[in-house]
PDB file of N, CA and C in Angstrom:
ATOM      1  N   UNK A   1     -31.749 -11.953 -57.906  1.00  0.00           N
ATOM      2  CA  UNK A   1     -31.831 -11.808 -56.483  1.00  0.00           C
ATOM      3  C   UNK A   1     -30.500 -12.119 -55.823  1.00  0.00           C
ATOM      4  N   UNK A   2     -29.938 -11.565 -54.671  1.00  0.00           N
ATOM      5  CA  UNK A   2     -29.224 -12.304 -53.872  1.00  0.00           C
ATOM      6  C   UNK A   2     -29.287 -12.144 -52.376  1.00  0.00           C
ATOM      7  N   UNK A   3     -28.783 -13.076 -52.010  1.00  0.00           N
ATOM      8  CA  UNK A   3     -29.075 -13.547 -50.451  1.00  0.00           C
ATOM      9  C   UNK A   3     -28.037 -11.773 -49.488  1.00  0.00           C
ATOM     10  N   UNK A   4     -28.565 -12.117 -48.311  1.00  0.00           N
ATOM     11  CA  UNK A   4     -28.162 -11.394 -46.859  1.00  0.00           C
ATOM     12  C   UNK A   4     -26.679 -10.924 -47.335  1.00  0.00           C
ATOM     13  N   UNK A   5     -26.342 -10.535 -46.971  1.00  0.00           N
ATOM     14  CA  UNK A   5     -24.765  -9.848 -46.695  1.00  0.00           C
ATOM     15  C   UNK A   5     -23.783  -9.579 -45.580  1.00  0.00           C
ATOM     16  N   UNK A   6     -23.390 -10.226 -44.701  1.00  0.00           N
ATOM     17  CA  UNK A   6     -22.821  -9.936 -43.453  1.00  0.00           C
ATOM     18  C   UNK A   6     -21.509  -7.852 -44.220  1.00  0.00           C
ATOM     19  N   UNK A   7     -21.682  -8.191 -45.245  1.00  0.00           N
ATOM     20  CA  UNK A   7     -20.399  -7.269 -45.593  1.00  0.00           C
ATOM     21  C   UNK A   7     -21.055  -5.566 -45.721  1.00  0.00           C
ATOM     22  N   UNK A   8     -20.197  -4.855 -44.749  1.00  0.00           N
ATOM     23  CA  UNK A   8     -21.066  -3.581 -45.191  1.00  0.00           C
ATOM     24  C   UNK A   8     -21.201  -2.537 -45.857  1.00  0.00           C
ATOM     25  N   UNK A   9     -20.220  -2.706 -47.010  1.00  0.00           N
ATOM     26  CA  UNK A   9     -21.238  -1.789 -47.972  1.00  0.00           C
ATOM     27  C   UNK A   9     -21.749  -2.759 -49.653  1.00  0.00           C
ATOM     28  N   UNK A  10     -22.352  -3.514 -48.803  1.00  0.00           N
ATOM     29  CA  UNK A  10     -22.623  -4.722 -49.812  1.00  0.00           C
ATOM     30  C   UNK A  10     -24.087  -3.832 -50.074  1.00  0.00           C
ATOM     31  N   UNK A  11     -24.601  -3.988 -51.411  1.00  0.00           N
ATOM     32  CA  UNK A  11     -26.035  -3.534 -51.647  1.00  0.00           C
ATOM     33  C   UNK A  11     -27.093  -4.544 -50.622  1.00  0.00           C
ATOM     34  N   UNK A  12     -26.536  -5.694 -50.335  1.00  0.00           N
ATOM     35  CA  UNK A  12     -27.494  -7.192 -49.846  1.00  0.00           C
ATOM     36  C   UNK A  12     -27.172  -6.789 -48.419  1.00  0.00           C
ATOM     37  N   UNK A  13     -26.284  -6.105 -47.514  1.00  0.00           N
ATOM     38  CA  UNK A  13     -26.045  -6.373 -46.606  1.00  0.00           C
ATOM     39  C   UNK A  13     -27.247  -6.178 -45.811  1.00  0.00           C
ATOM     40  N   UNK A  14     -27.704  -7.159 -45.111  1.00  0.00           N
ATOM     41  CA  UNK A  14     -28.569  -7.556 -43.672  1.00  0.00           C
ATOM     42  C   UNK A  14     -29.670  -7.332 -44.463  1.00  0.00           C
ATOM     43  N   UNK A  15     -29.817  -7.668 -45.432  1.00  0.00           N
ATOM     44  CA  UNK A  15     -31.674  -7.975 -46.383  1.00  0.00           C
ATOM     45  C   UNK A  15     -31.232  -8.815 -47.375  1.00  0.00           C
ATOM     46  N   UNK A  16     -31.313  -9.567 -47.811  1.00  0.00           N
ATOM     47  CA  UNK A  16     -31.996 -10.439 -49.218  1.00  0.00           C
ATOM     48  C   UNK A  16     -32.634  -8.812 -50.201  1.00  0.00           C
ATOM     49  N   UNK A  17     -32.034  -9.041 -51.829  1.00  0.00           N
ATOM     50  CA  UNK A  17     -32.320  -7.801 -52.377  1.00  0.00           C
ATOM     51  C   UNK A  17     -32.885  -8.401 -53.589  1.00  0.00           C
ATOM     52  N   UNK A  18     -33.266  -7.531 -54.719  1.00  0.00           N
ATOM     53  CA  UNK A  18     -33.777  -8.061 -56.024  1.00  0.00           C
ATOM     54  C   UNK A  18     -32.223  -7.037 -56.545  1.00  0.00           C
ATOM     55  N   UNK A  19     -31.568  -7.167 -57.560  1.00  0.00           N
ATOM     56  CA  UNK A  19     -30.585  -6.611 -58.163  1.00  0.00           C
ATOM     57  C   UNK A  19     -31.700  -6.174 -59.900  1.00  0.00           C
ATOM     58  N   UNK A  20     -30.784  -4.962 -60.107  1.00  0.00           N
ATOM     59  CA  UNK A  20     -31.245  -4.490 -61.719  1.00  0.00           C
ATOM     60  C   UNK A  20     -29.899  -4.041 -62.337  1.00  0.00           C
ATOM     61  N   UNK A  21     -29.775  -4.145 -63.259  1.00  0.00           N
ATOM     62  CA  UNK A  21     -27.962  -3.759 -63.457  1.00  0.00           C
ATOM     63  C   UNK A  21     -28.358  -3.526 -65.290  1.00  0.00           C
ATOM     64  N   UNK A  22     -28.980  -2.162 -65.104  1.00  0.00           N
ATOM     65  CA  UNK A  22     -28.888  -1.445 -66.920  1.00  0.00           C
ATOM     66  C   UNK A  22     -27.012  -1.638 -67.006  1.00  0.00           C
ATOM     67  N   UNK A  23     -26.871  -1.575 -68.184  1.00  0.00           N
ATOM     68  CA  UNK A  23     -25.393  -1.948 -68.679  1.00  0.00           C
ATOM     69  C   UNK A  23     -25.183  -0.398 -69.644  1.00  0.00           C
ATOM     70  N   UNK A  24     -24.472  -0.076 -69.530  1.00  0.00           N
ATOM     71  CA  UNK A  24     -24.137   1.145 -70.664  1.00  0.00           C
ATOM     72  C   UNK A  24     -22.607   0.553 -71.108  1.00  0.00           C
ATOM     73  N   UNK A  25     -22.516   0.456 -72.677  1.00  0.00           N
ATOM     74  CA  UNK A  25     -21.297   0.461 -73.512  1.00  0.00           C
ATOM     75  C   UNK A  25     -20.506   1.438 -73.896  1.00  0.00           C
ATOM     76  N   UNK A  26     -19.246   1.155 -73.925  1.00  0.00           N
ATOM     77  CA  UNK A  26     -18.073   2.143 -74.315  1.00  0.00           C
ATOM     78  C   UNK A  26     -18.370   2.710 -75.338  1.00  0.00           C
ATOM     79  N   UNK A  27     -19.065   1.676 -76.690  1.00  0.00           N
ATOM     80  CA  UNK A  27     -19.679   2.032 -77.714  1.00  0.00           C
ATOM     81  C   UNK A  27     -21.159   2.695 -78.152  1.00  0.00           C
ATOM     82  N   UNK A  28     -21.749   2.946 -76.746  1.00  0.00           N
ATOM     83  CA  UNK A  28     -22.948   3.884 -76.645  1.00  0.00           C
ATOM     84  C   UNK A  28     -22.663   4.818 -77.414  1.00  0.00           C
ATOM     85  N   UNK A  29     -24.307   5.981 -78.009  1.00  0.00           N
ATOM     86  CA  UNK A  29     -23.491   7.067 -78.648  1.00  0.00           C
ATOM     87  C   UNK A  29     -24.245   7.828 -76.403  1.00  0.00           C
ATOM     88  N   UNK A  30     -24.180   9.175 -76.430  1.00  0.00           N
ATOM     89  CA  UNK A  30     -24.381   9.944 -75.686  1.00  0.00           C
ATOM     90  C   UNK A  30     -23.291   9.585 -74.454  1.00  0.00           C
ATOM     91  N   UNK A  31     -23.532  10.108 -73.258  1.00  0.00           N
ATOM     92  CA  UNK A  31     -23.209  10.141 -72.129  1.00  0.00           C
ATOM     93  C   UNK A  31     -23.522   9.123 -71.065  1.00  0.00           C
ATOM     94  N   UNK A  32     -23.163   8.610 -70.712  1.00  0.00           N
ATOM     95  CA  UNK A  32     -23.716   7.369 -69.353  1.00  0.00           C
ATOM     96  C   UNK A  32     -24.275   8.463 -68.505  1.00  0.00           C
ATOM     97  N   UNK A  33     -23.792   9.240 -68.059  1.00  0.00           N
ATOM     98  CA  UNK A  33     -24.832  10.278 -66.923  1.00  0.00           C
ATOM     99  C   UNK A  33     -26.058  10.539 -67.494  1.00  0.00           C
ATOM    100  N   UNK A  34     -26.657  10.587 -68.323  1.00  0.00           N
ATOM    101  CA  UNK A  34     -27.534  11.449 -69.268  1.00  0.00           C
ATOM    102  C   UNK A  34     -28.822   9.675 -69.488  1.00  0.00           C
ATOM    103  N   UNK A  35     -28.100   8.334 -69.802  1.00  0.00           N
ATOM    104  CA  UNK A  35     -28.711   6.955 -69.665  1.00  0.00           C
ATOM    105  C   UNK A  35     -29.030   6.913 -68.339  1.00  0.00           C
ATOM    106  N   UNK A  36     -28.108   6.514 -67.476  1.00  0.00           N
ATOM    107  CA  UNK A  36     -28.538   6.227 -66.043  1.00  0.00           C
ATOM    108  C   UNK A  36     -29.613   7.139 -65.247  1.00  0.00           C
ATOM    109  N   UNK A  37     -29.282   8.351 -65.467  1.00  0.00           N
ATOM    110  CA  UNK A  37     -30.439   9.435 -65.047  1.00  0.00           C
ATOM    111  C   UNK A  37     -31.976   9.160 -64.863  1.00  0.00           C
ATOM    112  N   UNK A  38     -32.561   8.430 -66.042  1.00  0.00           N
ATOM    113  CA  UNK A  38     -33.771   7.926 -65.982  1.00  0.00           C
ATOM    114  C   UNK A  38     -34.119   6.800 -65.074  1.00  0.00           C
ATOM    115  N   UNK A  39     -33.170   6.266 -64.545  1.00  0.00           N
ATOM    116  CA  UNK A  39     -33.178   4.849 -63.575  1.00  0.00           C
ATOM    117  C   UNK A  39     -32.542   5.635 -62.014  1.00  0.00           C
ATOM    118  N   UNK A  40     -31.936   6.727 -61.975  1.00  0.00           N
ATOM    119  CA  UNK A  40     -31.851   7.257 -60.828  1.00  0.00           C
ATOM    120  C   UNK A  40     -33.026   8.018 -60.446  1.00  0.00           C
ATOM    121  N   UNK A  41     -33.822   8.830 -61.686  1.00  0.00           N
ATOM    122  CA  UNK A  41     -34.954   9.300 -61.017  1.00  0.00           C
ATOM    123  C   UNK A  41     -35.806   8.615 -60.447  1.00  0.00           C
ATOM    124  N   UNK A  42     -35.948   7.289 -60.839  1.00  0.00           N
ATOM    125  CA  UNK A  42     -37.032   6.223 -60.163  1.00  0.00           C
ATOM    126  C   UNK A  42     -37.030   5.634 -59.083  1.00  0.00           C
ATOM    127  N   UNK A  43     -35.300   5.192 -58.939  1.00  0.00           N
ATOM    128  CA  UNK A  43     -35.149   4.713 -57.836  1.00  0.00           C
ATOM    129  C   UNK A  43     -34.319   5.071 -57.109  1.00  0.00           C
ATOM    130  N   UNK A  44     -34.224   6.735 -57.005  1.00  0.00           N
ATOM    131  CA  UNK A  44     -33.937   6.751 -55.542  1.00  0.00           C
ATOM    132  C   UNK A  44     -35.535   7.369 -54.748  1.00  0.00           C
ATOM    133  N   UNK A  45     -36.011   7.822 -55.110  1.00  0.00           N
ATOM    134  CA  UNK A  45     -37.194   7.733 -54.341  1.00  0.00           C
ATOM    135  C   UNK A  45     -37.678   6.352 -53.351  1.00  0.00           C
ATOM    136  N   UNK A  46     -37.360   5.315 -53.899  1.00  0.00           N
ATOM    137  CA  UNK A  46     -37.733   3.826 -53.370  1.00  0.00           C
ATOM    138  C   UNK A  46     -36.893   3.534 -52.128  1.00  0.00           C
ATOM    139  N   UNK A  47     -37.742   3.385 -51.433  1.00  0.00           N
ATOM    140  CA  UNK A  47     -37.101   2.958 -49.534  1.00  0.00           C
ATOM    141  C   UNK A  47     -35.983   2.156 -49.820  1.00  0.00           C
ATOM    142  N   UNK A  48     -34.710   2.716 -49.250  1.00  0.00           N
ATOM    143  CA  UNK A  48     -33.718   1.682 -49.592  1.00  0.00           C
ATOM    144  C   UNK A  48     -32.766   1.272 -50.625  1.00  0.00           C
ATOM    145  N   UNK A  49     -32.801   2.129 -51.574  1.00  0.00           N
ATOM    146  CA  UNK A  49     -32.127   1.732 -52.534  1.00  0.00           C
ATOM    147  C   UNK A  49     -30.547   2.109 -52.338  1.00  0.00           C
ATOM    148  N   UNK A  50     -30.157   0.663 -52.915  1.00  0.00           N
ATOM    149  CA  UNK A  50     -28.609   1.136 -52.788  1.00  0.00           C
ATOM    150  C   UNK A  50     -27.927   1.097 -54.293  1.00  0.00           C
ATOM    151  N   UNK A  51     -27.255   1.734 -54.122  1.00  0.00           N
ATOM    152  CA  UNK A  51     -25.755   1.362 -55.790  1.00  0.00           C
ATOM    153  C   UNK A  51     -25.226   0.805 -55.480  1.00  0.00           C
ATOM    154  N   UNK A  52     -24.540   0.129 -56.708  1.00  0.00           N
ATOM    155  CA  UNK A  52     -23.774  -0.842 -56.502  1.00  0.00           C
ATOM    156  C   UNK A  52     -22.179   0.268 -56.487  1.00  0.00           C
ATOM    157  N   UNK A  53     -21.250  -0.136 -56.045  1.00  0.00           N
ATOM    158  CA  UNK A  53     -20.254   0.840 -55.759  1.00  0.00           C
ATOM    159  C   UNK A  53     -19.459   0.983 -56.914  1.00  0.00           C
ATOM    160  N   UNK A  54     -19.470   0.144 -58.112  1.00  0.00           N
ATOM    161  CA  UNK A  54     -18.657  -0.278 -58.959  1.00  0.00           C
ATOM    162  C   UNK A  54     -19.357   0.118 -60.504  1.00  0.00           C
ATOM    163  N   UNK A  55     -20.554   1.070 -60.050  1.00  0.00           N
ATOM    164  CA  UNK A  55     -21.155   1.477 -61.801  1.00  0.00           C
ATOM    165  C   UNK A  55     -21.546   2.966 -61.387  1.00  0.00           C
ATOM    166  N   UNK A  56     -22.299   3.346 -62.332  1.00  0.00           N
ATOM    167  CA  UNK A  56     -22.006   4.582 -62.284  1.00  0.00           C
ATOM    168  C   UNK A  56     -23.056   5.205 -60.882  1.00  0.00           C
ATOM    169  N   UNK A  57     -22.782   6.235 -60.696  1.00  0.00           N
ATOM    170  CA  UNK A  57     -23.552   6.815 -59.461  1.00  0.00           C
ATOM    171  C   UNK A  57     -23.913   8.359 -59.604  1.00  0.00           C
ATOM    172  N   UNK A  58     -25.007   9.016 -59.551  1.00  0.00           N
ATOM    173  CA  UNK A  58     -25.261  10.160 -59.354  1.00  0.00           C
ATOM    174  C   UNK A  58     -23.929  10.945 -58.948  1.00  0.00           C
ATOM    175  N   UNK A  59     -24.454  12.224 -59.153  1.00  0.00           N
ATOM    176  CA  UNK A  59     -22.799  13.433 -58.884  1.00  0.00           C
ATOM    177  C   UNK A  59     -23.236  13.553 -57.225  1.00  0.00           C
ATOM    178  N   UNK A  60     -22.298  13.638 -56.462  1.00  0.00           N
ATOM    179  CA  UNK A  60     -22.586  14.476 -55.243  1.00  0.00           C
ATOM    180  C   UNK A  60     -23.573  15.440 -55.078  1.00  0.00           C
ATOM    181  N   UNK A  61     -24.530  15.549 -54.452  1.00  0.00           N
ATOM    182  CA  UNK A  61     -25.264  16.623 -54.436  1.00  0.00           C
ATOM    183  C   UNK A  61     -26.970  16.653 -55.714  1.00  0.00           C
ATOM    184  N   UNK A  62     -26.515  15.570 -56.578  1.00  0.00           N
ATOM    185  CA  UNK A  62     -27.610  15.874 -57.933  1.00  0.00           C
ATOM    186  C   UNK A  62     -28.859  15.264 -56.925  1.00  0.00           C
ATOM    187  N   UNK A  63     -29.792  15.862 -57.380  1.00  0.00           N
ATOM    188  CA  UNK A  63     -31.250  15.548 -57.610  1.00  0.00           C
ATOM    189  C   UNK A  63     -31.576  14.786 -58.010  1.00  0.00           C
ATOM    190  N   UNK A  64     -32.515  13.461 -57.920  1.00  0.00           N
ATOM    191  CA  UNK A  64     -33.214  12.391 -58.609  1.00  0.00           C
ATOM    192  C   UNK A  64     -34.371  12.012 -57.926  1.00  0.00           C
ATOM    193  N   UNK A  65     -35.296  12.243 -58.820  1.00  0.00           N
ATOM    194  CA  UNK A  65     -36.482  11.968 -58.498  1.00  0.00           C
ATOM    195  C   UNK A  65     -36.786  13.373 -57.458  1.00  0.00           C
ATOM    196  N   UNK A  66     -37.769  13.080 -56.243  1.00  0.00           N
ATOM    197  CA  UNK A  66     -37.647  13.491 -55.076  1.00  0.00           C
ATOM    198  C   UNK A  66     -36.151  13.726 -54.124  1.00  0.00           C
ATOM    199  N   UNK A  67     -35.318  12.819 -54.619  1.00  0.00           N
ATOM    200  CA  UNK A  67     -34.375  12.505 -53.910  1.00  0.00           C
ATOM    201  C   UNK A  67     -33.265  13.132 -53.628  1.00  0.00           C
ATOM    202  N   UNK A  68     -32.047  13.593 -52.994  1.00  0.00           N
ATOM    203  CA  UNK A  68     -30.860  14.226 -53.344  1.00  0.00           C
ATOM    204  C   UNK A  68     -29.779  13.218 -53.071  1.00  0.00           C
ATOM    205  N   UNK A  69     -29.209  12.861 -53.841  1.00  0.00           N
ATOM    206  CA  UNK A  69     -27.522  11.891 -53.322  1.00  0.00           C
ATOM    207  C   UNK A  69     -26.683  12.558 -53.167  1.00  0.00           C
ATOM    208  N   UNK A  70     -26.366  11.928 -51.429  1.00  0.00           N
ATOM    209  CA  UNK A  70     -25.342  12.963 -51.065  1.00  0.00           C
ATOM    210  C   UNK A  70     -24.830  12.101 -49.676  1.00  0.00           C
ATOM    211  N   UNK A  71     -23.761  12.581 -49.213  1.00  0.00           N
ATOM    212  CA  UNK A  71     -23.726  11.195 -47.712  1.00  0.00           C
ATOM    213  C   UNK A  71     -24.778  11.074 -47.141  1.00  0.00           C
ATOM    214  N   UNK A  72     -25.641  11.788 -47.043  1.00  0.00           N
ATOM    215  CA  UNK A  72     -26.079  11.611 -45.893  1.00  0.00           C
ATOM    216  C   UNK A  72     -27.588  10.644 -46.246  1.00  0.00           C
ATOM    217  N   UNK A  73     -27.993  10.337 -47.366  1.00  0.00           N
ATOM    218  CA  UNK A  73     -28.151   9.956 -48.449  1.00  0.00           C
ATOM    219  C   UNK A  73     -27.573   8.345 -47.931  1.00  0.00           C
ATOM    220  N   UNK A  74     -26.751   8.251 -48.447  1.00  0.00           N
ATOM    221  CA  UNK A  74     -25.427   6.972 -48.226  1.00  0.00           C
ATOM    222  C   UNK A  74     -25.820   6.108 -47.111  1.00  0.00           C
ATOM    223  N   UNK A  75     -25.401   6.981 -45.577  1.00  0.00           N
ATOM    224  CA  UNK A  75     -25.362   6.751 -44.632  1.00  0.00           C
ATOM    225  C   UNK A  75     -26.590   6.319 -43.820  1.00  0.00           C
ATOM    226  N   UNK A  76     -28.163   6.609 -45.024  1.00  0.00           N
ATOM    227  CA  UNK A  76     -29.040   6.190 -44.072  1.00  0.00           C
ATOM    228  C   UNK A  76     -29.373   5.025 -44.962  1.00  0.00           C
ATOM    229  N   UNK A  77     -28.770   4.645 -46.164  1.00  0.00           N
ATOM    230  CA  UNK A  77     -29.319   3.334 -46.454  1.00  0.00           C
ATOM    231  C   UNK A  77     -28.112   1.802 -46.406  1.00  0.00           C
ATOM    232  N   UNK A  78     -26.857   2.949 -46.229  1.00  0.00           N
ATOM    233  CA  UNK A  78     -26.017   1.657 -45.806  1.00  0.00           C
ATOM    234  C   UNK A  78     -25.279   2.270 -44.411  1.00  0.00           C
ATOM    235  N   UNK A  79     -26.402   1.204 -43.056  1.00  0.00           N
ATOM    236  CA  UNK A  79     -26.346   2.014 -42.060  1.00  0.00           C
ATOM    237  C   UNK A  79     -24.956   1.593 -41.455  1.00  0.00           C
ATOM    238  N   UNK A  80     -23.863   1.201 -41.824  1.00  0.00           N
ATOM    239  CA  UNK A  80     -22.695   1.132 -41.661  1.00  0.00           C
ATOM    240  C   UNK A  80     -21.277   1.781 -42.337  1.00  0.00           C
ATOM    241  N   UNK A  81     -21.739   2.794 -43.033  1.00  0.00           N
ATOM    242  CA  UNK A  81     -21.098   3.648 -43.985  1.00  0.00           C
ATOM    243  C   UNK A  81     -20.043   4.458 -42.767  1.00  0.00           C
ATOM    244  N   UNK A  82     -20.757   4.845 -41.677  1.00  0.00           N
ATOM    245  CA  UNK A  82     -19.880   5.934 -41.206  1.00  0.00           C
ATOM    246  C   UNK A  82     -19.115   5.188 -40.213  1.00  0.00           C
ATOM    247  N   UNK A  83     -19.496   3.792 -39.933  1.00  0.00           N
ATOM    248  CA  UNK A  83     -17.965   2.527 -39.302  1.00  0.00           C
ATOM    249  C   UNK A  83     -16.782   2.886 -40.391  1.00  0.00           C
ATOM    250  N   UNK A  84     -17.064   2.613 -41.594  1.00  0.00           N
ATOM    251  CA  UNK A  84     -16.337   2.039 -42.430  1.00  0.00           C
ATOM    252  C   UNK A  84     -15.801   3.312 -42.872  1.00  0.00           C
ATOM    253  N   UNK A  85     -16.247   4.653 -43.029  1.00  0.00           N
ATOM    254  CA  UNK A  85     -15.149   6.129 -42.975  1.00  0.00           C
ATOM    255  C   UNK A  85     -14.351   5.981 -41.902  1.00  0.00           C
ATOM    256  N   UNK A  86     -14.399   5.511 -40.966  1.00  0.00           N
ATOM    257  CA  UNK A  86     -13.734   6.033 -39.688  1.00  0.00           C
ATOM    258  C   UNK A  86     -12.598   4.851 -39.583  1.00  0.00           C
ATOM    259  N   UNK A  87     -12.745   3.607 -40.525  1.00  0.00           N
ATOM    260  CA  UNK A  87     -11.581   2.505 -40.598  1.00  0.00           C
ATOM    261  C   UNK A  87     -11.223   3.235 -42.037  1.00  0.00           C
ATOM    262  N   UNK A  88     -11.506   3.776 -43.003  1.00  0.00           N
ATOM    263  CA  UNK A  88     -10.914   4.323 -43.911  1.00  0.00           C
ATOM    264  C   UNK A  88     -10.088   5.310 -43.508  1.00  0.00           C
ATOM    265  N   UNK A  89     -10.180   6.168 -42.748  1.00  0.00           N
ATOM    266  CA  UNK A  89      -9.390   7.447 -42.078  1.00  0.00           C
ATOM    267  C   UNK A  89      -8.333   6.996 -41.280  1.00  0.00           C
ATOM    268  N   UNK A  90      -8.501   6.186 -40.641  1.00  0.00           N
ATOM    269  CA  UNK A  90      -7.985   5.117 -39.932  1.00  0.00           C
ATOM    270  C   UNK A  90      -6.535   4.355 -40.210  1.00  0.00           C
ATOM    271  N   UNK A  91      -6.538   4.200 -41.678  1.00  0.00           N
ATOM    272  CA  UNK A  91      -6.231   3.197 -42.373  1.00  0.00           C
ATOM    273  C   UNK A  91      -5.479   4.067 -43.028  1.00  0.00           C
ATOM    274  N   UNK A  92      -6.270   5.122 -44.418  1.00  0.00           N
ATOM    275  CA  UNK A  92      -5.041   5.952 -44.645  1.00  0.00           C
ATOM    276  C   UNK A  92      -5.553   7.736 -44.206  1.00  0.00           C
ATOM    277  N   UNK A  93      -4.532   7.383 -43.171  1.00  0.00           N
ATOM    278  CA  UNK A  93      -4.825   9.240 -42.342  1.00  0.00           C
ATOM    279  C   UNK A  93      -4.234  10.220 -43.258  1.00  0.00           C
ATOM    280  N   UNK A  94      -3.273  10.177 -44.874  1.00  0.00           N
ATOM    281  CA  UNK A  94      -3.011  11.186 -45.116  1.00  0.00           C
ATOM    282  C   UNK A  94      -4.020  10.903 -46.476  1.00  0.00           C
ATOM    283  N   UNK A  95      -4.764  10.186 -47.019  1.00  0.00           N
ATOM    284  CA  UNK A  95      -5.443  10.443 -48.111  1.00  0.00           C
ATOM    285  C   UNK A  95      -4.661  10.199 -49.481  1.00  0.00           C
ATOM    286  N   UNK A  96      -3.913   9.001 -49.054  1.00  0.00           N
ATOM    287  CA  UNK A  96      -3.279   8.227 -49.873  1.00  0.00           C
ATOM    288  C   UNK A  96      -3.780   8.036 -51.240  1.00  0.00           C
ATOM    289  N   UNK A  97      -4.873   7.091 -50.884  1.00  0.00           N
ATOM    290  CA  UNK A  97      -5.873   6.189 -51.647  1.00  0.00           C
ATOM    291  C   UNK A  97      -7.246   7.044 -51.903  1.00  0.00           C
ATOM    292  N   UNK A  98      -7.179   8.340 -51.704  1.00  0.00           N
ATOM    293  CA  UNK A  98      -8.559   8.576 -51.942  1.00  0.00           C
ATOM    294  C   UNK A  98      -8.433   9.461 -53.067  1.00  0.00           C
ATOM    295  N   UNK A  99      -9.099   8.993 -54.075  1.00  0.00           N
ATOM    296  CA  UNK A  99      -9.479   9.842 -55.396  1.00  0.00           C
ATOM    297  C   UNK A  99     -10.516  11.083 -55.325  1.00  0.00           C
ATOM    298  N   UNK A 100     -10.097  11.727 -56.493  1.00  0.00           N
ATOM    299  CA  UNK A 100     -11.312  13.044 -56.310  1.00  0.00           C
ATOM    300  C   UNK A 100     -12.519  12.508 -56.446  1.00  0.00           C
ATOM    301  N   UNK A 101     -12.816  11.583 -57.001  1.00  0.00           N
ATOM    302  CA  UNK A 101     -14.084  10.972 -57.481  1.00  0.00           C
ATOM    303  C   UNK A 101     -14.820  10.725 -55.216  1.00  0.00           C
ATOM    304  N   UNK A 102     -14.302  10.144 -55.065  1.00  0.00           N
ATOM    305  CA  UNK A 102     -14.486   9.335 -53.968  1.00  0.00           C
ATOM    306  C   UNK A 102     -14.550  10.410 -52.729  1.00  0.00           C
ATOM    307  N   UNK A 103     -13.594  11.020 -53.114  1.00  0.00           N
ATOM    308  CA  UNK A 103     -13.511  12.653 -52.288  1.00  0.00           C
ATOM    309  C   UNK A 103     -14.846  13.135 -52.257  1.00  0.00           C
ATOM    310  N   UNK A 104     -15.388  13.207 -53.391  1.00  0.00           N
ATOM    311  CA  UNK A 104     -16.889  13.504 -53.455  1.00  0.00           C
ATOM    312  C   UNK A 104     -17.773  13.367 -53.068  1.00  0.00           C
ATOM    313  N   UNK A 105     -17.902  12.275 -53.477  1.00  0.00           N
ATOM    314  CA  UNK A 105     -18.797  10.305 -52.826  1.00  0.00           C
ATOM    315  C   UNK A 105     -19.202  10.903 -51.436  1.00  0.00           C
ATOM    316  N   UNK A 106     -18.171  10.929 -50.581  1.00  0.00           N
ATOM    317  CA  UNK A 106     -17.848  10.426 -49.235  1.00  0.00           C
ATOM    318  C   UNK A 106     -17.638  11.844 -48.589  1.00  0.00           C
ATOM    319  N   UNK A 107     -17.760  13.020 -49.100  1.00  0.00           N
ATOM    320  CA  UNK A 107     -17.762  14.224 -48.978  1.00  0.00           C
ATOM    321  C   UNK A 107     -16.766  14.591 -47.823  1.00  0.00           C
ATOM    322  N   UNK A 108     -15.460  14.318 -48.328  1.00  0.00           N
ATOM    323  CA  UNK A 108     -14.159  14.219 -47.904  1.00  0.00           C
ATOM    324  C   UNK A 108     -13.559  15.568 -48.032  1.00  0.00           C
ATOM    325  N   UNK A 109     -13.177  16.698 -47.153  1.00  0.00           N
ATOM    326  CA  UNK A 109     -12.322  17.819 -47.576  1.00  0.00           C
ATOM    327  C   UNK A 109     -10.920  17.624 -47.048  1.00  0.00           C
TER     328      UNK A 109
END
């Protein structure tokens, strides 16, 4: 479990959460997309669910469960996502720091 979050794109921010954290190894045999898949179909259907920003995450756009991850997706469960684009843009206006990965994420053109 962990407590409240004043921080916003904390998974805890402004709720108390239960955390689950499957682990996939370098030394797995298959794909981490192909492991995690079975734990994205479940829970993104579930009110609220957030990722943690730092493991793996659905592709832009994929399907899970009922669900689709995608910003908009993002933006209604971490309801401070689109503050924190607009201090990212903000911060770096030519797209310094932003990776293709994240480009994605954040559905950045």
């Amino acid at each position: 479990g962990a407590k409240s979050s004043p921080f916003w794109l904390s998974p805890a921010h402004g709720r108390n959460v239960v955390r689950g954290d499957p682990y996939w190894w370098a030394s797995n045999k298959g794909r981490p997309e192909q492991y995690f898949v079975h734990f994205w179909n479940q829970l993104m259907d579930v009110e609220g669910t957030r990722f943690h920003w730092g493991k793996y995450m659905p592709a832009p756009g994929q399907k899970c469960g009922n669900s689709r991850f995608d910003l908009e997706y993002l933006k209604r469960v971490y309801h401070r996502l689109g503050d924190w684009l607009e201090l990212r843009r903000q911060m770096d206006p030519e797209n310094v720091f932003l990776t293709n990965y994240w480009r994605g994420i954040f559905d950045i053109h």
